[in-house]
Every structure is written in C-alpha cells, then in structure tokens.
N, C-alpha and C. Protein backbone atom coordinates (compact mmCIF):
# COMPACT_ATOMS: atom_id res chain seq x y z
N UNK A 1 95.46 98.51 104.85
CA UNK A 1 96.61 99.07 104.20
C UNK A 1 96.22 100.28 103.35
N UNK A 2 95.18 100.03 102.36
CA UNK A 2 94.32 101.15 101.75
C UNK A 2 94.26 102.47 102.96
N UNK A 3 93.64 101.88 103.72
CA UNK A 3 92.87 103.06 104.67
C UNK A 3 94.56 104.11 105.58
N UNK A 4 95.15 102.92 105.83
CA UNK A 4 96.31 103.73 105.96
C UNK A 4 97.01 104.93 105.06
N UNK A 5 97.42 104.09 104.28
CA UNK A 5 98.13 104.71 103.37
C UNK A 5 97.19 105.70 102.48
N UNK A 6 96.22 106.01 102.79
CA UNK A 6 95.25 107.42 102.60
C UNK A 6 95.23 108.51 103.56
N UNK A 7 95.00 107.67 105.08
CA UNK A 7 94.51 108.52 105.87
C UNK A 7 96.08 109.01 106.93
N UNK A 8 96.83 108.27 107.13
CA UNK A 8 98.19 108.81 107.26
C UNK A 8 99.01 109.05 106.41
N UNK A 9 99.40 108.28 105.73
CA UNK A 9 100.17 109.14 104.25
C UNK A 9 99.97 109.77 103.03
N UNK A 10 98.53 109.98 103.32
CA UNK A 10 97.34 111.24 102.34
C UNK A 10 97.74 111.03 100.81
N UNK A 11 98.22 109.35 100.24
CA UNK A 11 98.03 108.92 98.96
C UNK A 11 96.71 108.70 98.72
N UNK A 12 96.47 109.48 97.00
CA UNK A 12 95.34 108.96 96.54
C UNK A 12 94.84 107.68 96.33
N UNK A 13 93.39 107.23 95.95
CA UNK A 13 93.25 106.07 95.36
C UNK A 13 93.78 105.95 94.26
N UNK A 14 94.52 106.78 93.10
CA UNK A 14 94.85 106.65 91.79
C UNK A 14 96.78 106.71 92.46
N UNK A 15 96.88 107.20 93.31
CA UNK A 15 98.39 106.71 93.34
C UNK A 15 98.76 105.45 93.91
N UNK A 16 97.81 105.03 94.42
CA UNK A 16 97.92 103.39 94.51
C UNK A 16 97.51 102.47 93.59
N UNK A 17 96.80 103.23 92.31
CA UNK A 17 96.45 101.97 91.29
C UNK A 17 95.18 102.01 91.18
N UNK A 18 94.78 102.44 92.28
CA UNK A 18 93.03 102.59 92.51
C UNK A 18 91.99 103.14 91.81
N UNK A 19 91.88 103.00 90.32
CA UNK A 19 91.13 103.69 89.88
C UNK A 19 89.72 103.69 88.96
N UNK A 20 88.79 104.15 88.88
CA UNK A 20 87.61 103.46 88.08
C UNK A 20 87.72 102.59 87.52
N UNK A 21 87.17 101.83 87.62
CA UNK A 21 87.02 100.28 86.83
C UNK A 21 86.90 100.57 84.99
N UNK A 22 87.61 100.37 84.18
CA UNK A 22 87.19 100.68 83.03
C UNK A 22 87.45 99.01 82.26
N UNK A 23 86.10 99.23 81.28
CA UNK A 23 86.31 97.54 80.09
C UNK A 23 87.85 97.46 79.73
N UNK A 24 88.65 98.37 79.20
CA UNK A 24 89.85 98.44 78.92
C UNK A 24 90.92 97.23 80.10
N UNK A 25 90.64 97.70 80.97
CA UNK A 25 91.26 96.86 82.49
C UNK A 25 90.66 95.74 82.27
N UNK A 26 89.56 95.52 81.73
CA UNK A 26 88.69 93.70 82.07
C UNK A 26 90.06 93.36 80.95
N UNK A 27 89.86 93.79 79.65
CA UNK A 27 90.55 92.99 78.27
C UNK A 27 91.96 93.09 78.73
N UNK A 28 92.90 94.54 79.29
CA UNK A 28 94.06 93.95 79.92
C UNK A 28 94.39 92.85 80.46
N UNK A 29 93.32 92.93 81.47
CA UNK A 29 93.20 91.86 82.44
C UNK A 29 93.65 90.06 81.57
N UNK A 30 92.62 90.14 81.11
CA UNK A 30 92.11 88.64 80.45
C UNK A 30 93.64 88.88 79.41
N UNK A 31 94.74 89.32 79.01
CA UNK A 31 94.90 89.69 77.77
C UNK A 31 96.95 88.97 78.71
N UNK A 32 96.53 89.23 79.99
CA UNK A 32 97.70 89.05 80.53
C UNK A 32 97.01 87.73 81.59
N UNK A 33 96.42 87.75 81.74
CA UNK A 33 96.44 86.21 81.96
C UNK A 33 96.43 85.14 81.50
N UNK A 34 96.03 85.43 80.23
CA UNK A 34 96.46 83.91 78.91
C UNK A 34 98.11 84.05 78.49
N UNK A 35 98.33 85.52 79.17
CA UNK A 35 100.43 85.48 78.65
C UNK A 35 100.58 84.41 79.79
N UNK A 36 100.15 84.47 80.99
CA UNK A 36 100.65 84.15 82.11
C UNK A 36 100.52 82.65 82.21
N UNK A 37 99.33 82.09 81.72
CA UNK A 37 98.84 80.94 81.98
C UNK A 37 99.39 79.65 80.65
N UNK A 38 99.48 80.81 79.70
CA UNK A 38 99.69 79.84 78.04
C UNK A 38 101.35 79.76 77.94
N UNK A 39 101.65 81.35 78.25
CA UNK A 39 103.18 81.49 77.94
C UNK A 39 103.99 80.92 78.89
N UNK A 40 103.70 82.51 79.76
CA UNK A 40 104.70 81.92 80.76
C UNK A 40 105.08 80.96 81.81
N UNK A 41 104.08 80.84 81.99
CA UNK A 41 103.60 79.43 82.95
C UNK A 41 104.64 77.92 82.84
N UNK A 42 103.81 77.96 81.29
CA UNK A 42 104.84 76.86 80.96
C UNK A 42 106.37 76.96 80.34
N UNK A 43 106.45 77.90 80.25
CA UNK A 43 107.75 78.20 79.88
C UNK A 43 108.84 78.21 81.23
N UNK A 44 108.64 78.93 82.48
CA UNK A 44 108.50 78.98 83.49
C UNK A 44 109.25 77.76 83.81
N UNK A 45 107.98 76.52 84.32
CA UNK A 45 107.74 75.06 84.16
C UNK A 45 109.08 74.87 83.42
N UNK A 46 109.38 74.76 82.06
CA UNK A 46 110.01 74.05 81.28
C UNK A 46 111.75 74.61 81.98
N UNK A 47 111.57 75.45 81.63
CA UNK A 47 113.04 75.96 82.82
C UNK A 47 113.53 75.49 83.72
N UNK A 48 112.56 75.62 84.67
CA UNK A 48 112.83 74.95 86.09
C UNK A 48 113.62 73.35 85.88
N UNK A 49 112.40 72.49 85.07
CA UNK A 49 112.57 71.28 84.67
C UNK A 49 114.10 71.28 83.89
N UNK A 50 114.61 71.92 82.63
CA UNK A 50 115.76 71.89 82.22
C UNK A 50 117.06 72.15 83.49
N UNK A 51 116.81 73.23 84.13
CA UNK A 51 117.74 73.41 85.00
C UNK A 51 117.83 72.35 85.98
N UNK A 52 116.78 71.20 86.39
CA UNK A 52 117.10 70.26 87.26
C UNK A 52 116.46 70.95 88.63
N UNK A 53 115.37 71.83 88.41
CA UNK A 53 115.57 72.67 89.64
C UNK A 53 113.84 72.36 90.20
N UNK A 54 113.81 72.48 91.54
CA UNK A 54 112.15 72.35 92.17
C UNK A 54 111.39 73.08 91.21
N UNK A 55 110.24 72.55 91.31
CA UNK A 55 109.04 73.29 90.62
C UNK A 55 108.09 73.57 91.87
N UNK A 56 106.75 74.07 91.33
CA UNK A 56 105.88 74.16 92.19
C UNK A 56 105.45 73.03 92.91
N UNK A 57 105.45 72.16 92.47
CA UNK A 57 104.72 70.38 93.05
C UNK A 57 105.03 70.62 94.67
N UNK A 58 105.80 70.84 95.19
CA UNK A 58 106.17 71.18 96.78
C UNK A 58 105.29 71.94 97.74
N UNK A 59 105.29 73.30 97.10
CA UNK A 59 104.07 73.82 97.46
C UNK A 59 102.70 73.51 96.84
N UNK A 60 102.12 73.08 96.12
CA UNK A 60 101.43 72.51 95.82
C UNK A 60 100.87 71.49 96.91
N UNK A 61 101.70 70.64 97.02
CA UNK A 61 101.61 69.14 98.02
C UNK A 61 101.27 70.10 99.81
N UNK A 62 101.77 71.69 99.85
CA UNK A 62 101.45 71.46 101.05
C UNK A 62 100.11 72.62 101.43
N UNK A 63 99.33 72.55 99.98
CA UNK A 63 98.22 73.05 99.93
C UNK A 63 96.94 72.56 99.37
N UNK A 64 97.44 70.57 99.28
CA UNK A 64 96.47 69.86 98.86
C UNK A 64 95.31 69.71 99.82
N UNK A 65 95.58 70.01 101.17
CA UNK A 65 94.73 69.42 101.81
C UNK A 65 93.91 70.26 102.37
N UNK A 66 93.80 71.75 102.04
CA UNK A 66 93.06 72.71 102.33
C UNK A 66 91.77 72.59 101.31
N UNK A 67 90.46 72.69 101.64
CA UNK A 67 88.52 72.50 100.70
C UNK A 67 89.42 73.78 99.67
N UNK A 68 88.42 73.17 98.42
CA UNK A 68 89.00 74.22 96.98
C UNK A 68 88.27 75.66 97.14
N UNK A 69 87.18 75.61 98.20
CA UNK A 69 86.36 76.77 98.61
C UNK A 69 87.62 78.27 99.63
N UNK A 70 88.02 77.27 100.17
CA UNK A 70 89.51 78.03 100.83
C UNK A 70 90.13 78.48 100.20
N UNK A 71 90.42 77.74 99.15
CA UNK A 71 91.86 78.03 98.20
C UNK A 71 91.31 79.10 97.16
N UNK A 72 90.21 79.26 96.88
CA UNK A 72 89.88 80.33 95.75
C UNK A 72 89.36 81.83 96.77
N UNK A 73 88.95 81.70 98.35
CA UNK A 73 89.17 82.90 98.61
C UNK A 73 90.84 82.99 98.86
N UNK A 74 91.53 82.12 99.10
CA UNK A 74 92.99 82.42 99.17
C UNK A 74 93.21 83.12 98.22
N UNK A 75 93.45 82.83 96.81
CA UNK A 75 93.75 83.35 95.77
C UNK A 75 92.99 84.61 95.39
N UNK A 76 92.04 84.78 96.08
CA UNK A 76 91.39 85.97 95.11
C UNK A 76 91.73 87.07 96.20
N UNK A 77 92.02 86.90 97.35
CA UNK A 77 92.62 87.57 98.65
C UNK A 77 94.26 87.96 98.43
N UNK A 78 95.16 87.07 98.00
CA UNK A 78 96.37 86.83 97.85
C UNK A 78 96.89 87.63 97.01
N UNK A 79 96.44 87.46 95.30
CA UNK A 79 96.40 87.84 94.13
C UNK A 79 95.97 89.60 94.61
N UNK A 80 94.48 89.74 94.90
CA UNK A 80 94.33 91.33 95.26
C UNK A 80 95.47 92.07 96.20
N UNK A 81 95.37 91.19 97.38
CA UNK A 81 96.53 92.13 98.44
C UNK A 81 98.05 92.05 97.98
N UNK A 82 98.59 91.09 97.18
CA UNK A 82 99.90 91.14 97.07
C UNK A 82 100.40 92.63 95.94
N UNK A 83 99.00 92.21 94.58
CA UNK A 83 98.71 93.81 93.67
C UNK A 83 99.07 94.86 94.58
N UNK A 84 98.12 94.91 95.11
CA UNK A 84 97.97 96.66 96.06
C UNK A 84 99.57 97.09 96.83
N UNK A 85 99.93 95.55 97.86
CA UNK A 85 101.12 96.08 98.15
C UNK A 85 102.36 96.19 97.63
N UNK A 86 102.36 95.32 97.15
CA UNK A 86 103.89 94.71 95.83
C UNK A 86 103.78 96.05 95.23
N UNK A 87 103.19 96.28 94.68
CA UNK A 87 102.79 97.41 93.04
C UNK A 87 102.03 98.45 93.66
N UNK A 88 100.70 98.74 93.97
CA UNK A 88 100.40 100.36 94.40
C UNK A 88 101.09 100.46 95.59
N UNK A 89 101.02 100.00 96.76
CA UNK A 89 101.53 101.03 97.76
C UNK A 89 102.74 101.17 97.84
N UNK A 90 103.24 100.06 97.65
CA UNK A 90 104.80 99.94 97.58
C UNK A 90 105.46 100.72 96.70
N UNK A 91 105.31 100.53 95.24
CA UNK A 91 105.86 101.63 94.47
C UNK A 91 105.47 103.69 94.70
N UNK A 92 104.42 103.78 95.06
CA UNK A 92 104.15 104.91 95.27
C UNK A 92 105.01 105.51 96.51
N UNK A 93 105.09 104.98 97.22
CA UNK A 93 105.38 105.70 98.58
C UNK A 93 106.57 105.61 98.81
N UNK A 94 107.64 104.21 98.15
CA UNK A 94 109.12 104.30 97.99
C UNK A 94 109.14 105.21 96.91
N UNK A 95 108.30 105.41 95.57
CA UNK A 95 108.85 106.36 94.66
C UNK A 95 108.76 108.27 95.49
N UNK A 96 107.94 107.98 96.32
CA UNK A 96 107.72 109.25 96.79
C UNK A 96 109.02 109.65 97.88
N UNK A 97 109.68 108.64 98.17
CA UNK A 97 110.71 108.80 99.49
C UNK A 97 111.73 108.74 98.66
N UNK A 98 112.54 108.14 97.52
CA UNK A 98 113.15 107.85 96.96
C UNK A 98 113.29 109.04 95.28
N UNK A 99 112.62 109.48 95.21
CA UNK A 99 112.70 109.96 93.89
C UNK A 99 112.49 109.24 92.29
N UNK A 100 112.70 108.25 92.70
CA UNK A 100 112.47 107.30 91.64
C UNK A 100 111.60 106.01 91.50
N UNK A 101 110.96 106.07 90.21
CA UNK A 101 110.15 104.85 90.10
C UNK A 101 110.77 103.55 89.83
N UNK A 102 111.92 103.18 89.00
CA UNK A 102 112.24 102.14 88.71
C UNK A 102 113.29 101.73 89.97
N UNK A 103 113.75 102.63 91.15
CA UNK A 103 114.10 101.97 92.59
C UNK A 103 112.74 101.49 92.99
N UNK A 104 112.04 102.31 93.55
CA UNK A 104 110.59 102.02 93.79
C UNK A 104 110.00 100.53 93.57
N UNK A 105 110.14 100.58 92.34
CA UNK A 105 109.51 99.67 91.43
C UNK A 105 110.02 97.94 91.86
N UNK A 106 112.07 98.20 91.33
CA UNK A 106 112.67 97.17 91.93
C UNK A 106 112.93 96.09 93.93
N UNK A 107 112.42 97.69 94.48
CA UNK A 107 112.52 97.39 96.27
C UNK A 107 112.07 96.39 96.52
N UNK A 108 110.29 96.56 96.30
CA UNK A 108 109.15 96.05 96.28
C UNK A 108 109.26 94.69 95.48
N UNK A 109 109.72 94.23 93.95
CA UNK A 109 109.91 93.46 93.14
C UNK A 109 110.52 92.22 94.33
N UNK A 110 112.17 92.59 94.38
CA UNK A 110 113.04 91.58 95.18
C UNK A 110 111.84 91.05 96.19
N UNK A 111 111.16 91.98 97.23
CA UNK A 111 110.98 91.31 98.44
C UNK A 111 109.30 90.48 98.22
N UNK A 112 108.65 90.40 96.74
CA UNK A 112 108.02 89.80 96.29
C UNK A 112 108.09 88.72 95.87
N UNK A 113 109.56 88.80 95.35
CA UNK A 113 110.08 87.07 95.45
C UNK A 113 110.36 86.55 96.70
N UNK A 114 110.76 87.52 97.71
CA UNK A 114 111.43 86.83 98.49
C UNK A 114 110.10 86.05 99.36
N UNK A 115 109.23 86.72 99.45
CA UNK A 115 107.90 86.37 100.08
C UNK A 115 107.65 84.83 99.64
N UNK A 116 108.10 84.58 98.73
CA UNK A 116 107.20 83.35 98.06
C UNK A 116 108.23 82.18 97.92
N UNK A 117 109.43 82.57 98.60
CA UNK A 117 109.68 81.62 98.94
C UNK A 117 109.77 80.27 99.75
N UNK A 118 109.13 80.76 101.03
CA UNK A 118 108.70 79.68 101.94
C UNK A 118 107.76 78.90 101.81
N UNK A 119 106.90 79.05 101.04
CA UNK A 119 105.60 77.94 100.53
C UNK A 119 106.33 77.25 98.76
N UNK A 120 107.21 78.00 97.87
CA UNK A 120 107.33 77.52 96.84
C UNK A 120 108.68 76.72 96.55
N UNK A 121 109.72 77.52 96.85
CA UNK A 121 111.35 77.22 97.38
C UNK A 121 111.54 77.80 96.47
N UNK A 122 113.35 78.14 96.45
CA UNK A 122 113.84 79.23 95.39
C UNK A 122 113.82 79.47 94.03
N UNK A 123 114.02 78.18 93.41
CA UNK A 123 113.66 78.29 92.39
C UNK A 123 112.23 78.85 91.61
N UNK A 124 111.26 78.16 92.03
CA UNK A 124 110.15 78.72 91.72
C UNK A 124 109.77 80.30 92.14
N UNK A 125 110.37 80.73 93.71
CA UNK A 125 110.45 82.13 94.13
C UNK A 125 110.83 82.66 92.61
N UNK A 126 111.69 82.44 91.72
CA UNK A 126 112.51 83.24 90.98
C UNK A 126 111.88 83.45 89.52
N UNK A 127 110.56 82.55 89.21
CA UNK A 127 109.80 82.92 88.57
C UNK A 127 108.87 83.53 88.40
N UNK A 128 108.76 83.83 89.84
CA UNK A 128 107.47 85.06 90.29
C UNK A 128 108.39 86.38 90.57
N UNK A 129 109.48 86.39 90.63
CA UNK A 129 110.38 87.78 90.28
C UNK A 129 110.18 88.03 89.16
N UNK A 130 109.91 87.21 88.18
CA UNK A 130 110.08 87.56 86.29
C UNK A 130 108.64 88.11 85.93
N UNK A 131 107.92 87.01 86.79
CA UNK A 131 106.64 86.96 86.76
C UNK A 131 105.87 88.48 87.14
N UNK A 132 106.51 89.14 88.75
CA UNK A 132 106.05 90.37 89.14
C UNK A 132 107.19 91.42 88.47
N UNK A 133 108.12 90.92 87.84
CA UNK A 133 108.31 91.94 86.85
C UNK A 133 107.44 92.46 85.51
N UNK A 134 106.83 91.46 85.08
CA UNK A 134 106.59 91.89 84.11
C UNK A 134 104.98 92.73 84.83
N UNK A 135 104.68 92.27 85.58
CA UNK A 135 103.15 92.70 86.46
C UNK A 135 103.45 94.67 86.57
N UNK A 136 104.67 94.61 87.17
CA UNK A 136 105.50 95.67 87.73
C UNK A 136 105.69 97.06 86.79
N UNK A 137 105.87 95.94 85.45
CA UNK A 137 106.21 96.88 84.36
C UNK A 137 104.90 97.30 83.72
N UNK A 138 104.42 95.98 83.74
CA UNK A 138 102.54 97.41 82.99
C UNK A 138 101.71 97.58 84.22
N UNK A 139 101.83 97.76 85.16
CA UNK A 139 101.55 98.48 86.22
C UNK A 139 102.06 100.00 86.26
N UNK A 140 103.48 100.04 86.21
CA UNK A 140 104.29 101.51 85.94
C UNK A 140 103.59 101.90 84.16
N UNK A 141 103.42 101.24 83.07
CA UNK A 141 102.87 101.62 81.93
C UNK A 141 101.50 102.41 82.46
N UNK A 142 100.37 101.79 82.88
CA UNK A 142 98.83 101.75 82.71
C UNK A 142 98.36 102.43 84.46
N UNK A 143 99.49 102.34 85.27
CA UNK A 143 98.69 103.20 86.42
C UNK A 143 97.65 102.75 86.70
N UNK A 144 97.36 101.88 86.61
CA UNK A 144 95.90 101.00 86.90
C UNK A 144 95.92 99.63 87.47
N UNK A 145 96.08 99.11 88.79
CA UNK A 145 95.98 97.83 89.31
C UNK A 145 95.02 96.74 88.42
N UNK A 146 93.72 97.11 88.07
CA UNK A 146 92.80 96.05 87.75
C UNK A 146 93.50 95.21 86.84
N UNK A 147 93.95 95.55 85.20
CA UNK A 147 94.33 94.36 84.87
C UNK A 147 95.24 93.29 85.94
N UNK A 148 96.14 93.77 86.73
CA UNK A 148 97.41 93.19 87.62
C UNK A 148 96.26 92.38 88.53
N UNK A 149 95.14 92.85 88.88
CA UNK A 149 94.68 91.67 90.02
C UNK A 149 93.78 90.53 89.29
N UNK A 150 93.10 91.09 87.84
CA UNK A 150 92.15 90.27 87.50
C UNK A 150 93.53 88.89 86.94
N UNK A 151 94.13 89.27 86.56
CA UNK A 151 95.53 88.49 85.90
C UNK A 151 95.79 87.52 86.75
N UNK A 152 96.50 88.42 87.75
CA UNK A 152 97.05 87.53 89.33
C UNK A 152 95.61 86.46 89.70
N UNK A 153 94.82 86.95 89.65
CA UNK A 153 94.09 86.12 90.84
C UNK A 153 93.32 84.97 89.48
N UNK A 154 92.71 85.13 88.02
CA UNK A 154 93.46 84.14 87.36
C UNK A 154 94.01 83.31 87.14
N UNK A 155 95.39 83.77 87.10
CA UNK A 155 96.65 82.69 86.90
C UNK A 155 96.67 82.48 88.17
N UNK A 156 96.65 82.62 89.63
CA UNK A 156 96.62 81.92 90.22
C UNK A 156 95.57 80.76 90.41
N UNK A 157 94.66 81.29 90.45
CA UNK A 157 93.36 80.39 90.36
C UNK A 157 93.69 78.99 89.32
N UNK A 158 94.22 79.51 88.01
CA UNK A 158 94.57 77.81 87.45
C UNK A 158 95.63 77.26 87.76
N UNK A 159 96.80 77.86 88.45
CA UNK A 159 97.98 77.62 88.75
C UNK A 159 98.05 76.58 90.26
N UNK A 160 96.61 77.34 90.85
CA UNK A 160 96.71 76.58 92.23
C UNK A 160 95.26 75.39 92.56
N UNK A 161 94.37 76.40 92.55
CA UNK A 161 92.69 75.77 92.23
C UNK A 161 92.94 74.58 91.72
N UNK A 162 92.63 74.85 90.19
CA UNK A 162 92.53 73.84 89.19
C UNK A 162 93.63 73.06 89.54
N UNK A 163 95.19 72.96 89.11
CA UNK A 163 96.24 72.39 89.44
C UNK A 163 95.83 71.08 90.51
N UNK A 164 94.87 71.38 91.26
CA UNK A 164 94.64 70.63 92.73
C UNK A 164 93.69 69.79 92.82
N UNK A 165 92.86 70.18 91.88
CA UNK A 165 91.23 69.52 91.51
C UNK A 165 91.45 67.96 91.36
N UNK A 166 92.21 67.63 90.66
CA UNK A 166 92.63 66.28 90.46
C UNK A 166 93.07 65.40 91.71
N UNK A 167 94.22 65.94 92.16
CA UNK A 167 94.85 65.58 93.51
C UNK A 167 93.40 65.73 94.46
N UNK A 168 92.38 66.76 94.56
CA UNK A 168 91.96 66.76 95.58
C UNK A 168 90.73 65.30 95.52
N UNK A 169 90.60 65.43 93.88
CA UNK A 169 89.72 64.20 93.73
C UNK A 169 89.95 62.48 94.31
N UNK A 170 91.73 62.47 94.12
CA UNK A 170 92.00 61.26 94.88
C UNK A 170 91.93 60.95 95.86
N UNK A 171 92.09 61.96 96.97
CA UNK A 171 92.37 62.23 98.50
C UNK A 171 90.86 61.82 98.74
N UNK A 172 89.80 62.20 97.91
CA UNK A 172 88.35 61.85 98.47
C UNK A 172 88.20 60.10 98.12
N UNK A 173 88.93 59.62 97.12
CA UNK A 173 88.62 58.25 97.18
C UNK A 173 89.49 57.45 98.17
C-alpha cells in the first residue's frame, strides 16, 4: 500500500504519516494508550453494558482459539496497517481528491467502523468509531502516525492478547 501510494500516486512518506521516528512519538504514543486502555476502554465497556448492548466477549470467543504468538503478530500487523490506511493513506489522498481534510478524515473514519464489525458486532463497531476518532483527530493535529500505531497496537495487545491469557489458560487444562 506504502509502495503504491508513492510510486503511483507520488505521495510522500510524510503525507502518509511517515515520518522520522522522534522520542516525542514514543511519549505520545504511551500517553494515548493509557487514555485508551485506563479511560476509554472501560468507559467504552461500561456503556455498552448500561445500554444492554454486545460487548467484545463475542469476538473475543471467536479468537480464543488462535496460539497468543498469532494473536500479537495479528495485532501488531492490524494496529500498524489499519494506522497507515484508516489515517495516512486514506486521509491524504481523499483530502487530495476532495479538498478537504475533515471529509477526508470522516470517509475513512465511517468505513473503519464499518470494518470491525464482522468479528466485533455493532455495538462494539461503534466504539472504535469514537475510538478512531479520537486516533483521527491527533493524527490530523501531529501529522505523525507513530504515536497512532504504538497506541493501537498497545491497546490492542491488552484489549485482545492479555484479555485471552486467562481463557487461553483454561482451554490448556
């Protein structure tokens, strides 16, 4: 997707997000994944639960049975490629066809939820809309993917990994 969207649609690495690694991006990073993991997560959670509505446990259950060695290149694969396309390529190249960043911004957003709905179901889809909004929004701030993937792949990692560790411990007894 990188190599494309360079070598046919002659975007930079910095208009996709792509740009020197700086300490600033590590502490973003870490700085939005304790929002993600402390705050919103469970807040998230607590919603769902008030509204009467699915949570993650669904998808969860139909990713118990994959080795935790799978599931953390999943996530660190998932978390990176969804960044790059959700947020750099996507926003750049609709903002470039479109004129605008916050269309751009929103195109990409919707069909990020919509993605996540077949492994999570709607409800939960609708917290990763809030969720890649807010990703969306200091992405358009900071022009810089790294905090957005070290975050994502993170909060996914305790959201899915860990989350499973337990469950996966029973399945072995």
């Amino acid at each position: 997707m990188v190599w494309l969207a360079r070598a046919r649609e002659g975007l930079s690495l910095a208009a996709l997000g792509l740009v020197p690694l700086r300490w600033q991006a590590l502490a973003w990073g870490a700085l939005l994944a304790v929002f993600f993991v402390r705050g919103f997560g469970p807040a998230a959670y607590a919603v769902l639960h008030a509204l009467g509505a699915r949570d993650f446990a669904g998808g969860l259950d139909k990713l118990c049975g994959l080795p935790p060695w799978l599931l953390v290149i999943a996530v660190v694969i998932g978390g990176t490629c969804e960044e790059v396309l959700y947020r750099g390529y996507a926003i750049a190249r609709l903002e470039s066809l479109t004129g605008s960043a916050w269309l751009a911004a929103l195109v990409p957003l919707m069909v990020f939820a919509v993605a996540h709905v077949p492994l999570w179901g709607v409800a939960p889809a609708l917290t990763t809309f809030f969720a890649g909004g807010v990703f969306t929004l200091f992405y358009l701030w900071q022009g810089d993917l790294a905090p957005n993937v070290i975050a994502h792949v993170a909060t996914d990692y305790v959201g899915i990994v860990l989350a499973l560790r337990p469950r996966q411990g029973q399945d072995a007894n």
